[in-house]
Protein backbone atom coordinates (compact mmCIF):
# COMPACT_ATOMS: atom_id res chain seq x y z
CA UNK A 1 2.46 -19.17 25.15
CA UNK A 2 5.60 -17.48 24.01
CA UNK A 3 4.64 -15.84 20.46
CA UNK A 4 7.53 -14.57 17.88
CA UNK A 5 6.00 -12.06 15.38
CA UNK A 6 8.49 -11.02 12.37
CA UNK A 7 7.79 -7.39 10.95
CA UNK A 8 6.65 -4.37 13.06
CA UNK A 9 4.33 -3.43 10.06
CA UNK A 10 0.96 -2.60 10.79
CA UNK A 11 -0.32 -6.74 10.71
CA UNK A 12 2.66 -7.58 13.08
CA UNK A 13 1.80 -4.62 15.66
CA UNK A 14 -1.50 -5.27 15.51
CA UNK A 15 -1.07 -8.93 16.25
CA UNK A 16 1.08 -8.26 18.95
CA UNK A 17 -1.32 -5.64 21.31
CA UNK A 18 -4.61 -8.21 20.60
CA UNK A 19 -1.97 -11.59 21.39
CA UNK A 20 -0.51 -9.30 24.62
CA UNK A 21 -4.29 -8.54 25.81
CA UNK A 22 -5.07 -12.47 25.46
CA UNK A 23 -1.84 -12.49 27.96
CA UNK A 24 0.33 -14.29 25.71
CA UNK A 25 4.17 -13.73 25.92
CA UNK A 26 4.88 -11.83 22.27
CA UNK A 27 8.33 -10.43 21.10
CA UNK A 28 8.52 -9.01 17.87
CA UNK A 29 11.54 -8.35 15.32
CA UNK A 30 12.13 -5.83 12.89
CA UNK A 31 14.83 -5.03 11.21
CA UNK A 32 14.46 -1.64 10.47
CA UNK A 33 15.16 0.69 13.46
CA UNK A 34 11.31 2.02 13.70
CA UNK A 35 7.84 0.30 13.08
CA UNK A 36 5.73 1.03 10.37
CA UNK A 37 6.93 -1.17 7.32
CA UNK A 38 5.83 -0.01 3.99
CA UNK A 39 4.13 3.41 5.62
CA UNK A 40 7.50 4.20 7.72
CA UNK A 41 8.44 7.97 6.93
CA UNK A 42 11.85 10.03 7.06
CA UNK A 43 12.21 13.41 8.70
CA UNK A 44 14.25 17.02 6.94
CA UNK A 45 15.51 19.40 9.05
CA UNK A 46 12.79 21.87 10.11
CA UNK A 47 9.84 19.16 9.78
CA UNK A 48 7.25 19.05 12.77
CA UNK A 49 5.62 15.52 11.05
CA UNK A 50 7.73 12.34 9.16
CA UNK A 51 6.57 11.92 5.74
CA UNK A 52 5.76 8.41 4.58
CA UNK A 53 8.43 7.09 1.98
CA UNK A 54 5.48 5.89 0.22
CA UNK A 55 1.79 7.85 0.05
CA UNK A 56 -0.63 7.34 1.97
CA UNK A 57 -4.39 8.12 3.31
CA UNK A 58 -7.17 6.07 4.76
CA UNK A 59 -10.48 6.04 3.67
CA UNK A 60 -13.64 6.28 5.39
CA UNK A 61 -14.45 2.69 5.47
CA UNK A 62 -11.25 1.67 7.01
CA UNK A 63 -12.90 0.58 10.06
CA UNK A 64 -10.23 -1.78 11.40
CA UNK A 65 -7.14 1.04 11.58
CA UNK A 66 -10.01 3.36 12.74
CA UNK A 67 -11.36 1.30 15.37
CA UNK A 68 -7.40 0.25 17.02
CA UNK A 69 -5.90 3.90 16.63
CA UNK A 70 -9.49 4.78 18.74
CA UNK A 71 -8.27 2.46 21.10
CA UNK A 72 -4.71 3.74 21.55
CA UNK A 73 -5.89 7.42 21.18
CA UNK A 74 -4.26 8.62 17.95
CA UNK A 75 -6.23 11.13 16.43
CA UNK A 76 -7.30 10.79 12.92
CA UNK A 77 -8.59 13.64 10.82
CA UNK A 78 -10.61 13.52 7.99
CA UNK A 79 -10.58 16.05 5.03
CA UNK A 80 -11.47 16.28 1.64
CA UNK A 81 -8.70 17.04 -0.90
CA UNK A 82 -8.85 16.86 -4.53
CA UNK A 83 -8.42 14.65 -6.97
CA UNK A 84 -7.55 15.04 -10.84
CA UNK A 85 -6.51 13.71 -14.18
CA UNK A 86 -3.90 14.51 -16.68
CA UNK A 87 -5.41 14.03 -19.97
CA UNK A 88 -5.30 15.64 -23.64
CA UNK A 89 -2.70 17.77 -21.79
CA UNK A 90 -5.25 19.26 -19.45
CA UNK A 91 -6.00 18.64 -15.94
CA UNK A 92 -9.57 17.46 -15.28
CA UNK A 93 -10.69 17.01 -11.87
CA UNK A 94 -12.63 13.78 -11.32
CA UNK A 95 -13.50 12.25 -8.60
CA UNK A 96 -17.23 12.63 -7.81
CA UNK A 97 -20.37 11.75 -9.92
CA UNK A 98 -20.90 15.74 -10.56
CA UNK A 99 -17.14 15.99 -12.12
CA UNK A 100 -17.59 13.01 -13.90
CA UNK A 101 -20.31 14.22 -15.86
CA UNK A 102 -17.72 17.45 -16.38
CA UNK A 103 -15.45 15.11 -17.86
CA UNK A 104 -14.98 16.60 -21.26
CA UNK A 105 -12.54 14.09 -22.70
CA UNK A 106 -15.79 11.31 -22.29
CA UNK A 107 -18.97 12.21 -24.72
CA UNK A 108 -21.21 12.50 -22.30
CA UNK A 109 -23.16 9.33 -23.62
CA UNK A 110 -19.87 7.77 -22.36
CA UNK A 111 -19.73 9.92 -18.82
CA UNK A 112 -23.19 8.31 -18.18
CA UNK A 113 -22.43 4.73 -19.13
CA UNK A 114 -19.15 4.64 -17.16
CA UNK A 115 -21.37 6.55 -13.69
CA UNK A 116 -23.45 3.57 -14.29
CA UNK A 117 -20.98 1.14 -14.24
CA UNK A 118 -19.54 2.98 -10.96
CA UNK A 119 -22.71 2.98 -9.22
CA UNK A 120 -22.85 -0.96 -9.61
CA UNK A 121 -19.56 -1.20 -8.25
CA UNK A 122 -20.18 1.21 -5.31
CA UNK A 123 -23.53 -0.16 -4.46
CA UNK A 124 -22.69 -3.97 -5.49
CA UNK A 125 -21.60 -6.06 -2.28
CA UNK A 126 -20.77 -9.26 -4.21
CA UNK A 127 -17.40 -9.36 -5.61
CA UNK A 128 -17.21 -12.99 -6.13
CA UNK A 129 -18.82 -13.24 -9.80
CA UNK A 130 -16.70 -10.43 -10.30
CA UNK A 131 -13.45 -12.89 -10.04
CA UNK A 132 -14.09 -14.98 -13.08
CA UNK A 133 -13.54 -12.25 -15.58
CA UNK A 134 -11.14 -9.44 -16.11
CA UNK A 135 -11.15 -5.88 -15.43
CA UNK A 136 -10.05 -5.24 -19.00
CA UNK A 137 -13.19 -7.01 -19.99
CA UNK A 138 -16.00 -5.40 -17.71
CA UNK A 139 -14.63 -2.27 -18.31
CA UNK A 140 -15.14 -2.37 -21.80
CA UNK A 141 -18.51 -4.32 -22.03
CA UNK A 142 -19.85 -2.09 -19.31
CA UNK A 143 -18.16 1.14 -19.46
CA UNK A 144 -17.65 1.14 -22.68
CA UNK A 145 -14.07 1.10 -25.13
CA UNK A 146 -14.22 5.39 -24.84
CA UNK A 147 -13.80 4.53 -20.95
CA UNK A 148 -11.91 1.74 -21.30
CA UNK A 149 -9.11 3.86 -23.51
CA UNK A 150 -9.40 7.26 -21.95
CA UNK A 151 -9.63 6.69 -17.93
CA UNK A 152 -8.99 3.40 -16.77
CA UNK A 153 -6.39 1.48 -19.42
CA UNK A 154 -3.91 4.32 -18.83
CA UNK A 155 -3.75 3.57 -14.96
CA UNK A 156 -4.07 -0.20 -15.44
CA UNK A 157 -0.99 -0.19 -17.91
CA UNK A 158 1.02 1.91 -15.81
CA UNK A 159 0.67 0.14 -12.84
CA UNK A 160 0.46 -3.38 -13.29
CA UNK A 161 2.41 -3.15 -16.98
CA UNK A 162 1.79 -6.43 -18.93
CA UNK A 163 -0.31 -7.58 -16.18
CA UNK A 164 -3.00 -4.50 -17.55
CA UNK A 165 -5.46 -6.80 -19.28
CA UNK A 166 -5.35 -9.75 -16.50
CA UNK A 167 -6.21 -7.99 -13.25
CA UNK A 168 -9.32 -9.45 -12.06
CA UNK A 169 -12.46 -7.63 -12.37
CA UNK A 170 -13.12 -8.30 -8.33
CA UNK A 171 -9.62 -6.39 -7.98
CA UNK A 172 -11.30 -3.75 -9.94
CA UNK A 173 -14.49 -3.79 -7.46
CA UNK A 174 -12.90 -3.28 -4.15
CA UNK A 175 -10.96 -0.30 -5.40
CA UNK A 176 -14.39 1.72 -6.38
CA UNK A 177 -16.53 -0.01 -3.31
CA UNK A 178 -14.28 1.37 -0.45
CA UNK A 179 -13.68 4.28 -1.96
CA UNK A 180 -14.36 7.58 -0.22
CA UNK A 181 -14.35 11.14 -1.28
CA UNK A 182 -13.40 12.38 2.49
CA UNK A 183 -9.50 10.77 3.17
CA UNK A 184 -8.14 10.31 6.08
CA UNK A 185 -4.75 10.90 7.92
CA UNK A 186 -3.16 9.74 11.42
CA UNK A 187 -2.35 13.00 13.22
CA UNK A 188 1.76 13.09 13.07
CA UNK A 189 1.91 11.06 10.11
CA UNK A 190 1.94 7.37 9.62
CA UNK A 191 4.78 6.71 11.71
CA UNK A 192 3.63 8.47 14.11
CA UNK A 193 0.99 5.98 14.72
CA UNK A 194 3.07 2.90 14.17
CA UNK A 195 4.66 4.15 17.25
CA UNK A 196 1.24 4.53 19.10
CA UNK A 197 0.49 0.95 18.43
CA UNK A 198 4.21 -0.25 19.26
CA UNK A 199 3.99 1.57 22.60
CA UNK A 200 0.75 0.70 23.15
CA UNK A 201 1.86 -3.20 22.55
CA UNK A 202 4.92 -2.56 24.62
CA UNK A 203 2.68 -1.34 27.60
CA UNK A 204 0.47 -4.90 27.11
CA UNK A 205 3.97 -6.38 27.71
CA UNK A 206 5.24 -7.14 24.14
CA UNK A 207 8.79 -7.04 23.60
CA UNK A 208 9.82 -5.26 20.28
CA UNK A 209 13.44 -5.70 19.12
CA UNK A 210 14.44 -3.01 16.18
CA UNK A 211 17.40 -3.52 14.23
CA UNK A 212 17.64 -7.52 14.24
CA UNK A 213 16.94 -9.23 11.52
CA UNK A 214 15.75 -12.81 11.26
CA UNK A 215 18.32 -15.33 8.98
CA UNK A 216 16.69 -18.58 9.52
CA UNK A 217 13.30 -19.83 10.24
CA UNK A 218 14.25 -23.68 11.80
CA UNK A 219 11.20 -25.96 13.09
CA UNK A 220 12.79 -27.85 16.28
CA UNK A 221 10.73 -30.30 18.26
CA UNK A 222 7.07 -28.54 17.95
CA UNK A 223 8.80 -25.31 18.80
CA UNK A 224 10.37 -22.62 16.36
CA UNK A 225 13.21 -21.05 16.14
CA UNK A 226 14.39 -17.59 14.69
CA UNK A 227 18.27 -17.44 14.65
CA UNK A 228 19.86 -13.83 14.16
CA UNK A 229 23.18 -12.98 13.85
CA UNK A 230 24.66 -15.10 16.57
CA UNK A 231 21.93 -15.82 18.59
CA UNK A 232 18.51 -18.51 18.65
CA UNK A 233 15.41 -17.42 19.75
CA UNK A 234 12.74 -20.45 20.76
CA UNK A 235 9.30 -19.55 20.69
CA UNK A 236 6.09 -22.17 20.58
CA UNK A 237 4.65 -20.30 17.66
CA UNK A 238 5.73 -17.79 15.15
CA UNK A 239 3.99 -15.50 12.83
CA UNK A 240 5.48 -14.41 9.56
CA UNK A 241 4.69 -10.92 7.68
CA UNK A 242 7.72 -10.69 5.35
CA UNK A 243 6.31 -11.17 1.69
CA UNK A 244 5.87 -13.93 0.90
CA UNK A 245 10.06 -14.28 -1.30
CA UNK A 246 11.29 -13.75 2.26
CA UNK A 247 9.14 -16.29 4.20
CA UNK A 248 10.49 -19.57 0.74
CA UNK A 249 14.50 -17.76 1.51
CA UNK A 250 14.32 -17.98 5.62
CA UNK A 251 12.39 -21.07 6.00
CA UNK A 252 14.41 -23.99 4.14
CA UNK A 253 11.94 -26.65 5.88
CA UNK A 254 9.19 -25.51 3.64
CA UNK A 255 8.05 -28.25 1.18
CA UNK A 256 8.88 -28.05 -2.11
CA UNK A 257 4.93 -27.95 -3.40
CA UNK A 258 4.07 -25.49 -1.13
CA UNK A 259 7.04 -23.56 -1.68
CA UNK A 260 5.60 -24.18 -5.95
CA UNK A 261 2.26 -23.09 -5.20
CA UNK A 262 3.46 -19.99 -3.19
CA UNK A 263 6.08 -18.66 -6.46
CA UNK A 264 2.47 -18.30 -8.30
CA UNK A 265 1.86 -15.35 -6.38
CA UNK A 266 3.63 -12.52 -8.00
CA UNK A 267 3.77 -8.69 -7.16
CA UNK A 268 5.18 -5.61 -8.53
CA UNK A 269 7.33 -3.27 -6.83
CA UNK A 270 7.23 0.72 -6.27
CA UNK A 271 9.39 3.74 -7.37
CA UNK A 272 8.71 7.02 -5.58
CA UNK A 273 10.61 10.23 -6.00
CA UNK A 274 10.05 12.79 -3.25
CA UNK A 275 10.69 16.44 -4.24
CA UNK A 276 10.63 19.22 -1.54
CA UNK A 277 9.75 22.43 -3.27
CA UNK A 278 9.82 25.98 -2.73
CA UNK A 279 6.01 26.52 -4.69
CA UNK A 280 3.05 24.80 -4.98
CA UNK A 281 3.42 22.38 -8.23
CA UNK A 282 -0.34 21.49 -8.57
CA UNK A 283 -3.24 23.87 -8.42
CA UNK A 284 -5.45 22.90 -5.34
CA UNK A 285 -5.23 18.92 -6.62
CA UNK A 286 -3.71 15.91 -3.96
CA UNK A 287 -3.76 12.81 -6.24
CA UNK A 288 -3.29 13.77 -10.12
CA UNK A 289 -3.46 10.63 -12.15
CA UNK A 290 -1.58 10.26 -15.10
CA UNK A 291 -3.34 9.52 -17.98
CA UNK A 292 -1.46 10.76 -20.97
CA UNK A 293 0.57 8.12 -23.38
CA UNK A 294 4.41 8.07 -22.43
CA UNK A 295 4.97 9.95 -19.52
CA UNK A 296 7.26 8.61 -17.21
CA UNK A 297 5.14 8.25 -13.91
CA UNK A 298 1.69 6.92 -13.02
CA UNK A 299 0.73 9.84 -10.36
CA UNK A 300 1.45 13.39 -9.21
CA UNK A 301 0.71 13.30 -5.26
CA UNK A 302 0.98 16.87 -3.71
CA UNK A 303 0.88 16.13 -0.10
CA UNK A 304 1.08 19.75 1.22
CA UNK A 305 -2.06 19.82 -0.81
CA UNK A 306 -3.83 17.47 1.44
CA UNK A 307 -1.97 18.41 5.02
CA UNK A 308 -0.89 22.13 6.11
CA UNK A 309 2.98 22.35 4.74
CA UNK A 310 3.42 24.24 7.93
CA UNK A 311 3.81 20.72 9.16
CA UNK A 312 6.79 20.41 7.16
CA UNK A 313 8.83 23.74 7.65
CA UNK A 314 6.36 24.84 4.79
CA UNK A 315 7.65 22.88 1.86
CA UNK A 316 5.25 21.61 -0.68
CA UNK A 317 5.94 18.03 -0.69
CA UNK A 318 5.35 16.00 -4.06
CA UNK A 319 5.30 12.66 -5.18
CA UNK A 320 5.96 11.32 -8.09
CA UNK A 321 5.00 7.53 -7.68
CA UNK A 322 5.92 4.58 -10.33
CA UNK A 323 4.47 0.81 -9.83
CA UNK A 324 7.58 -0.96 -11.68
CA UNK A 325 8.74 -4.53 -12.11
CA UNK A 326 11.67 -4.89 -9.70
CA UNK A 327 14.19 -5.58 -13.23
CA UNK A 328 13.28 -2.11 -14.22
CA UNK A 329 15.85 0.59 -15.13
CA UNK A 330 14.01 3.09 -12.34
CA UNK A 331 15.59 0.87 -9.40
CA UNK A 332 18.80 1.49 -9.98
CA UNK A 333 18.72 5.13 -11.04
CA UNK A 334 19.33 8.06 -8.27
CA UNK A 335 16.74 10.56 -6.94
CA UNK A 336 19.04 13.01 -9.41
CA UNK A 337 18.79 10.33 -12.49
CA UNK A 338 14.78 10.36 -12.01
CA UNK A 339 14.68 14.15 -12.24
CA UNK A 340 16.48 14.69 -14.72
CA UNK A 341 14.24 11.86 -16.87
CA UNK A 342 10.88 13.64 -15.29
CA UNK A 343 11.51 16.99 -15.55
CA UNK A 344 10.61 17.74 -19.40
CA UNK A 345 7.29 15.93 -18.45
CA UNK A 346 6.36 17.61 -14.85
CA UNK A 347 6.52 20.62 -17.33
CA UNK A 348 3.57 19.67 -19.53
CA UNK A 349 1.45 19.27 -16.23
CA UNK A 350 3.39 22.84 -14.79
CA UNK A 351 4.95 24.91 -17.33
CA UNK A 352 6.02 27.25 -14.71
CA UNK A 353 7.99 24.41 -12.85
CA UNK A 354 11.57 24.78 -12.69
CA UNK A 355 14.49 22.26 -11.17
CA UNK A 356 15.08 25.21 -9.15
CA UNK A 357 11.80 25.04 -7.12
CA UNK A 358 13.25 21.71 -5.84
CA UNK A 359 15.22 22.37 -2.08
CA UNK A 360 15.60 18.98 -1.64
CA UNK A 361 14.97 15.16 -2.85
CA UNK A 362 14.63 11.38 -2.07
CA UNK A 363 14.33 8.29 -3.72
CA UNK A 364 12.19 5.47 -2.23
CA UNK A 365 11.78 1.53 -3.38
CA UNK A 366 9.94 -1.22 -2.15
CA UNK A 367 10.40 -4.86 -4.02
CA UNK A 368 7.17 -5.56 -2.46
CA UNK A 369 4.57 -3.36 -2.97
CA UNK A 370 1.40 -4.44 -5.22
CA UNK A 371 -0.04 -7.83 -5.30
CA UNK A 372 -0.68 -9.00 -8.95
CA UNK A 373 -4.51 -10.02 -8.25
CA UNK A 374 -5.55 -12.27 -11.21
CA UNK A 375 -8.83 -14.31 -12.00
CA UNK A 376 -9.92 -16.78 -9.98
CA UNK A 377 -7.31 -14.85 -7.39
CA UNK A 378 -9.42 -16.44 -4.14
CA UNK A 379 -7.77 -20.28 -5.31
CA UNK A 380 -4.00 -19.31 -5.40
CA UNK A 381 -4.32 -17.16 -1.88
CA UNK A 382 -1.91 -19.65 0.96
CA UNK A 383 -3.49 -20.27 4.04
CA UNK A 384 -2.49 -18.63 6.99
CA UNK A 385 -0.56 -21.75 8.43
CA UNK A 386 1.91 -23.18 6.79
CA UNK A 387 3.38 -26.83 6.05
CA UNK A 388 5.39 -25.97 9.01
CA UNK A 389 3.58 -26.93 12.70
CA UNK A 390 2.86 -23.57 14.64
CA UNK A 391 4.11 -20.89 11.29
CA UNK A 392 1.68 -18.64 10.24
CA UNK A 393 2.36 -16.61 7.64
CA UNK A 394 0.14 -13.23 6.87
CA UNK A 395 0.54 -10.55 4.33
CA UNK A 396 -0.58 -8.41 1.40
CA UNK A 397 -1.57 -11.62 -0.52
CA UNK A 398 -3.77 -12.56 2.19
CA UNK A 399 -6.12 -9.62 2.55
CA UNK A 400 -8.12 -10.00 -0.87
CA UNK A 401 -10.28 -9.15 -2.14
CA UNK A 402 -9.28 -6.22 -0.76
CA UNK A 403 -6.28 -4.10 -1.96
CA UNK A 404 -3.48 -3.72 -0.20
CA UNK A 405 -3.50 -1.18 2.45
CA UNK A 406 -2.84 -0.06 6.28
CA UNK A 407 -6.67 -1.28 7.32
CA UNK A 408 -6.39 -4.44 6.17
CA UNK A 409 -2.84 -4.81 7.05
CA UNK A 410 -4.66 -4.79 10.57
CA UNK A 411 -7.38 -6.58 10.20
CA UNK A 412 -4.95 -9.60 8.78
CA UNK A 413 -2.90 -8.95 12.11
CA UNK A 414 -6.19 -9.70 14.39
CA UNK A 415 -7.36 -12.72 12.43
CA UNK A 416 -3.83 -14.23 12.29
CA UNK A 417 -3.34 -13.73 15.91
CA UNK A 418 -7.02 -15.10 16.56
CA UNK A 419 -5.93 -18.18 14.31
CA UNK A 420 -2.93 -18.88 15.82
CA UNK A 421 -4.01 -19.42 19.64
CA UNK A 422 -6.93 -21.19 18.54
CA UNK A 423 -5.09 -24.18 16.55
């Protein structure tokens, strides 16, 4: 069969090499110039490795991404970097039961209720009871309201906003279950090994067209087409992994109910300023969360922290990473703007920290970038065909209960391309 896959994100590359080795006929589109999606990178002068416009790291149970860079052979290194939290203007590392009970902005009566309720989650496999309630809600009746208040509402309300109290508690679950102290990272950087798995497609005999991008999604006589700019491109099945905004504006054929039931999905976008700096900004910590009341900024990610800066002409790379609603104020602001807004507060974290540390700066946004996972999350999640005879649709939404991520962007990609020749 002849096979059109949309996006050269990890679930489009990885449904093109396993759709290839079947010895189907697969082209794929993207309309950026380079695969990746969400975990492409951009390159300064004097860098060895890309740095992903948005952070990254895999974790230990990430078998999927794992098991397919094994199979391309692109090295992946494991390491284990440090994570903190800004609190009480202090920074508090915590992310292991033995710094948990060092938590001194818990009573310890506290520290030991909320390990508890962590060791359920880790050692727990069944998330579905775990759907019916909130987050908000276990937190507190497990945990406790000190926990609730002092670690995990901060992080709730600055990432999902006024979705905070309605995240579903399964949500919740999968991001303590998977979790892993050791993190891993793709030698060369994320990009690096979207490339691996487009050449490794490529060689399988996949066709991968950068730069084009797809303006109509027309069902013709059991086939589909994909028209680009000037040009129709017949294929007997197609598989979509736009989100799912794009898939309701490029396919007008869709059905009005489905098209209904698909608008209850919503998502939040991402904000991330990149600073290149001349010093260190953190002290030994990779991921600093921010839990303080009004600051500007959910996390502190020093990436030179986690991988040698030597990689990068030996600037410490930082992030400074926002979840947003895609009407707020930080999407249309400069990498300059943002600066100037975070600067007062990157100075209660580093007093020391002056604009002229920075040597250089970007600005990063995705419109699609966190699913909004509620209760009950397992009804409202599309299947992956559509109303629309041989389209398949797969993305972020799909992969719950887990979180959004590069493994299970992959593992969608196998089970969509499995689907697809099966039907």
């Amino acid at each position: 069969m002849e096979i059109g896959i949309i996006g050269a994100g990890f679930t489009g590359l990885a449904a093109a090499i396993r759709l290839s080795q079947a010895g189907h006929k697969v082209t794929v589109f993207e309309k950026e110039d380079r695969p990746g999606g969400l975990a492409t990178g951009f390159k300064d002068k004097g860098w060895e490795w890309p740095l992903e416009k948005h952070y990254h790291h895999f974790f230990v149970s990430d078998i999927h991404i794992r098991r397919l860079a094994e199979e391309v052979g692109h090295p992946i290194f494991f390491t284990r970097p440090v994570t903190s939290t800004f609190v009480k203007g202090g920074v508090y590392q915590l992310d292991s039961p033995i710094s948990l009970l060092k938590f001194r902005p818990l009573p310890m009566f506290d520290r030991l209720r909320t390990g508890a309720g962590l060791a359920f989650l880790k050692i727990n496999p069944f998330w579905k009871p775990l759907e019916y309630t909130t987050a908000h809600k276990f937190i507190r009746v497990v945990m406790g309201e000190n926990s609730w208040s002092v670690i995990w509402e901060p992080l709730f309300r600055g990432k999902f906003h006024h979705f905070a109290d309605s995240i579903a508690a399964s949500w919740f679950w999968t991001r303590i279950n998977k979790r892993s102290m050791n993190l891993g990272y793709p030698e060369g950087g994320y990009e690096n090994l979207a490339r691996s798995f487009a050449d490794y497609a490529q060689k399988l005999g996949a066709k991968i067209n950068y730069g084009i991008d797809i303006n109509q999604i027309v069902y013709v006589k059991s086939k589909i087409d994909l028209e680009t700019t000037g040009k129709k491109h017949r294929f007997d099945k197609v598989i979509c992994t736009l989100p799912t905004p794009l898939l309701i504006r490029l396919a007008p054929q869709l059905p009005r109910d489905y098209i209904n039931e698909l608008r209850r999905l919503t998502g939040i976008g991402a904000v991330n300023l990149v600073l290149a700096l001349k010093k260190p900004f953190l002290k030994g910590t990779y991921w600093l969360n921010i839990n303080e009341k009004n600051m500007p900024f959910l996390a502190v990610v020093e990436h030179t922290n986690y991988q040698n800066p030597a990689h990068y002409g030996g600037d410490r790379l930082v992030y400074i990473g926002n979840y947003l609603p895609t009407d707020h104020e930080y999407f249309k602001k400069s990498a300059s703007d943002l600066v100037k807004i975070f600067t007062p507060h990157l100075k209660k974290i580093n007093p020391d920290f002056k604009s002229s540390w920075i040597r250089s700066l970007w600005v990063w946004k995705a419109p699609f970038a966190q699913p909004i996972v509620t209760p009950r999350y397992s009804r409202l999640i599309p299947p992956l065909d559509t109303p629309i005879p041989n389209l398949y649709l797969a993305n972020i939404q799909q992969v719950y209960p887990w979180d959004r991520g590069t493994n299970y962007a992959v593992e969608l990609g196998e089970k969509v391309a499995a689907h697809a020749v099966a039907v």
